[in-house]
C-alpha atoms as a PDB file:
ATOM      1  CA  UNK A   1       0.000   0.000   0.000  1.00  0.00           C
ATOM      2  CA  UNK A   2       1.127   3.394  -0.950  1.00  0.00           C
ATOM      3  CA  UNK A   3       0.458   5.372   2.026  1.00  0.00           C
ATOM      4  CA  UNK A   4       2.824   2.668   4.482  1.00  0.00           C
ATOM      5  CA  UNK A   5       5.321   4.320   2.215  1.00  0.00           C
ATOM      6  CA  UNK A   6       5.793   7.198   4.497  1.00  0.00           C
ATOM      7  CA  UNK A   7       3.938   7.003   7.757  1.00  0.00           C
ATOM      8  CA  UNK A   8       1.390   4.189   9.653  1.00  0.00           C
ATOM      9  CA  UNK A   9      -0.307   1.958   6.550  1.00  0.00           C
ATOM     10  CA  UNK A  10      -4.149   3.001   7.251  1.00  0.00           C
ATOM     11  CA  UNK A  11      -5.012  -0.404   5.590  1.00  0.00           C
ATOM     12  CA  UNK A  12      -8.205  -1.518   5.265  1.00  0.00           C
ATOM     13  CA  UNK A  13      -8.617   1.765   3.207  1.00  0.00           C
ATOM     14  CA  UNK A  14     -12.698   0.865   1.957  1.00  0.00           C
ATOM     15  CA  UNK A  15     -15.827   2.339   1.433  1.00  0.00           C
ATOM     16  CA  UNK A  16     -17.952   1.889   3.692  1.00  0.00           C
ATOM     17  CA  UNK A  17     -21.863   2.420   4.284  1.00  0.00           C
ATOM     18  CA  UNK A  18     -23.035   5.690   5.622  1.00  0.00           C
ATOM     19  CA  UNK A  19     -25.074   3.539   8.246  1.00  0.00           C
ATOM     20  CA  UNK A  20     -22.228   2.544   9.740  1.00  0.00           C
ATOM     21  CA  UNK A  21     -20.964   5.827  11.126  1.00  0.00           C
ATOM     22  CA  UNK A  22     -24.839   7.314  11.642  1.00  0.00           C
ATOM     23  CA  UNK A  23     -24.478   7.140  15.852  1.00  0.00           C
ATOM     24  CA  UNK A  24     -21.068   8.966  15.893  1.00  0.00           C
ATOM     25  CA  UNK A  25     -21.015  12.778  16.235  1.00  0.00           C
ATOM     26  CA  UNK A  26     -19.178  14.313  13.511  1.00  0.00           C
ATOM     27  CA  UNK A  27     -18.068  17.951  13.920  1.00  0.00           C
ATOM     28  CA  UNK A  28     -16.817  17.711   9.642  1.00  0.00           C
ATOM     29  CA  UNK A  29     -16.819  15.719   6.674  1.00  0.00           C
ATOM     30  CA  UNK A  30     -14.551  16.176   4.689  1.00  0.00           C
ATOM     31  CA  UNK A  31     -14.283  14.620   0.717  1.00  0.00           C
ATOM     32  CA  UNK A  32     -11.331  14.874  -1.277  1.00  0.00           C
ATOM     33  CA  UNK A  33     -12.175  13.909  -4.502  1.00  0.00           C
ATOM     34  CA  UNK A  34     -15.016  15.462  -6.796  1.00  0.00           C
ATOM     35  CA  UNK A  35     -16.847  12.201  -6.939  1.00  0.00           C
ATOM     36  CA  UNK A  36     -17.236  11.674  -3.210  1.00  0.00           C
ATOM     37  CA  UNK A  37     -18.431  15.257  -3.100  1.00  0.00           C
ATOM     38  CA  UNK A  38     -21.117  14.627  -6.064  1.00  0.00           C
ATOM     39  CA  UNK A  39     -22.040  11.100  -5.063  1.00  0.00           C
ATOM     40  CA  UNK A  40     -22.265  11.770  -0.948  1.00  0.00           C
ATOM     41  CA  UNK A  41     -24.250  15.718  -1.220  1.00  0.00           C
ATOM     42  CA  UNK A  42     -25.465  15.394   1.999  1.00  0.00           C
ATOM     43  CA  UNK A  43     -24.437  13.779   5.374  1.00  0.00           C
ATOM     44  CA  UNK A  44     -26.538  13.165   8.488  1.00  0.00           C
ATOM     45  CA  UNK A  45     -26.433  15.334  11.564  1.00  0.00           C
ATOM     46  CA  UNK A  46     -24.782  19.012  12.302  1.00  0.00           C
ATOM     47  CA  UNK A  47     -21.540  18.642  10.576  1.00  0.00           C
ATOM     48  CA  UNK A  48     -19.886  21.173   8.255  1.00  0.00           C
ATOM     49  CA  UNK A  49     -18.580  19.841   5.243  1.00  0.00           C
ATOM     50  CA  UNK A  50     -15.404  20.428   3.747  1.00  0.00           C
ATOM     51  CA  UNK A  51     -14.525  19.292   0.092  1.00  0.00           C
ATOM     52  CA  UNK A  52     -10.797  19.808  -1.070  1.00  0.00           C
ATOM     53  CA  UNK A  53     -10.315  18.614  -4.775  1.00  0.00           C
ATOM     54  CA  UNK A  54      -7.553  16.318  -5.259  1.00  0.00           C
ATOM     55  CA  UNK A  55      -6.948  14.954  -8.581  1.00  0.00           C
ATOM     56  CA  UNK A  56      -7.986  10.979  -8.603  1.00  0.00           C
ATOM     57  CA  UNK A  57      -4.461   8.391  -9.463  1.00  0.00           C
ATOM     58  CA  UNK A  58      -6.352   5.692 -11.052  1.00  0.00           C
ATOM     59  CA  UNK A  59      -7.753   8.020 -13.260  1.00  0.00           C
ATOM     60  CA  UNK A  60      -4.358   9.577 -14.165  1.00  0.00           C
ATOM     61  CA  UNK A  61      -2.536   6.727 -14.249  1.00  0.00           C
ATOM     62  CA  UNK A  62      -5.150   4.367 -16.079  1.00  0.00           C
ATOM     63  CA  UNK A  63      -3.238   4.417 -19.507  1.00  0.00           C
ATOM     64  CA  UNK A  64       0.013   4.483 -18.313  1.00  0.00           C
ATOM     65  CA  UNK A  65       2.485   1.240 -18.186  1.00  0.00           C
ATOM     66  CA  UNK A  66       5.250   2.286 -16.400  1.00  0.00           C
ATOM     67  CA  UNK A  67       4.415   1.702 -12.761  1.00  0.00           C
ATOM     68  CA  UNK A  68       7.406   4.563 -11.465  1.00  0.00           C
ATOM     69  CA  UNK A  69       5.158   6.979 -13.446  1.00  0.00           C
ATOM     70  CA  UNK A  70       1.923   5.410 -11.499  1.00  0.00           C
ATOM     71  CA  UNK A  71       3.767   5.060  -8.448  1.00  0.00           C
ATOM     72  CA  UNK A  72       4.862   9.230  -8.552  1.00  0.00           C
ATOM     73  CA  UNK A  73       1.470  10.510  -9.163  1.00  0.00           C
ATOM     74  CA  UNK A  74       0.055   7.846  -6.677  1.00  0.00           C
ATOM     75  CA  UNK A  75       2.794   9.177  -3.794  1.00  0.00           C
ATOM     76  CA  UNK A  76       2.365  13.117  -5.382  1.00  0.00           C
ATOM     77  CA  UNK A  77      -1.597  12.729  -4.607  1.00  0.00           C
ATOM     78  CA  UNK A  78      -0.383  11.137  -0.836  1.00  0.00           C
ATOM     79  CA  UNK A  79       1.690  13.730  -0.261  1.00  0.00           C
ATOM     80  CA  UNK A  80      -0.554  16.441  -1.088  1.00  0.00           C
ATOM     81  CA  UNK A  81      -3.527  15.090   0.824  1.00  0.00           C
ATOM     82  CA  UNK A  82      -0.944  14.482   3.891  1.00  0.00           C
ATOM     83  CA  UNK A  83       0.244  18.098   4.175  1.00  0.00           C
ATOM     84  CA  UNK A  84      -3.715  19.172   3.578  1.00  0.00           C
ATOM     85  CA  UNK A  85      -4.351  16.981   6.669  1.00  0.00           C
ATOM     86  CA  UNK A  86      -1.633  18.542   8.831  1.00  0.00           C
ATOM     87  CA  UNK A  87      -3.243  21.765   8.175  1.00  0.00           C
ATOM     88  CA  UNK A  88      -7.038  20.773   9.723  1.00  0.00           C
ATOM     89  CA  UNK A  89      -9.000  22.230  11.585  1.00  0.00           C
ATOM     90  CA  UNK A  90      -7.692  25.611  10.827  1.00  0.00           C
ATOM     91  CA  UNK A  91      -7.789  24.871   7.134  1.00  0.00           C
ATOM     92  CA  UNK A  92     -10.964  23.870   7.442  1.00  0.00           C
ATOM     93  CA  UNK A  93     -12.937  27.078   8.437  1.00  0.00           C
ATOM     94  CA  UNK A  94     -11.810  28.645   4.782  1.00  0.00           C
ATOM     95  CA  UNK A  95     -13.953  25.677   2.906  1.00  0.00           C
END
C-alpha cells in the first residue's frame, strides 16, 4: 500500500456504508475527490462539510504502463492530501 510508504499503513482503506458511522457525532466531513463530493451531497447530523479537490491516481494513471510513473502521481496525490491533513481544523474554516 502506498500510504505505508511514508507514515502508519491506514489499511483496510474501503468504502464503507453511511449507516455505519450514523451514531457517531461528527463535527466535519470532509471529501477529497469530486466524486465523493457529487455522489455523498449530503451527510446526516450538524456537521460542516469540507470538500478539497484532489486529482484521482487511477484516473491519471489508467493508460500508463510504467508503474514509477503510477507510483509518482500515486505518492504526489499522498503527499498532497498528507500536508492538507496537517493543516485541519484551521484549514478547514476557509472551505
Amino acid at each position: 500500500m502506498i500510504t505505508g510508504a511514508s507514515y502508519k499503513n491506514v489499511l483496510p482503506l474501503t468504502k464503507f456504508m453511511i449507516e455505519t458511522v450514523m451514531d457517531i457525532p461528527f463535527d466535519y466531513v470532509v471529501t477529497l475527490c469530486d466524486q465523493a463530493n457529487e455522489s455523498c451531497p449530503f451527510f446526516p447530523g450538524n456537521v460542516k462539510r469540507v470538500h478539497v479537490g484532489f486529482d484521482d491516481p487511477p484516473g491519471l494513471t489508467s493508460k500508463l504502463e510504467n508503474e514509477d510513473q503510477k507510483l509518482d502521481i500515486y505518492r504526489r496525490v499522498r503527499d498532497e492530501i498528507q500536508a492538507f491533513v496537517k493543516t485541519l481544523p484551521e484549514n478547514s474554516e476557509q472551505n
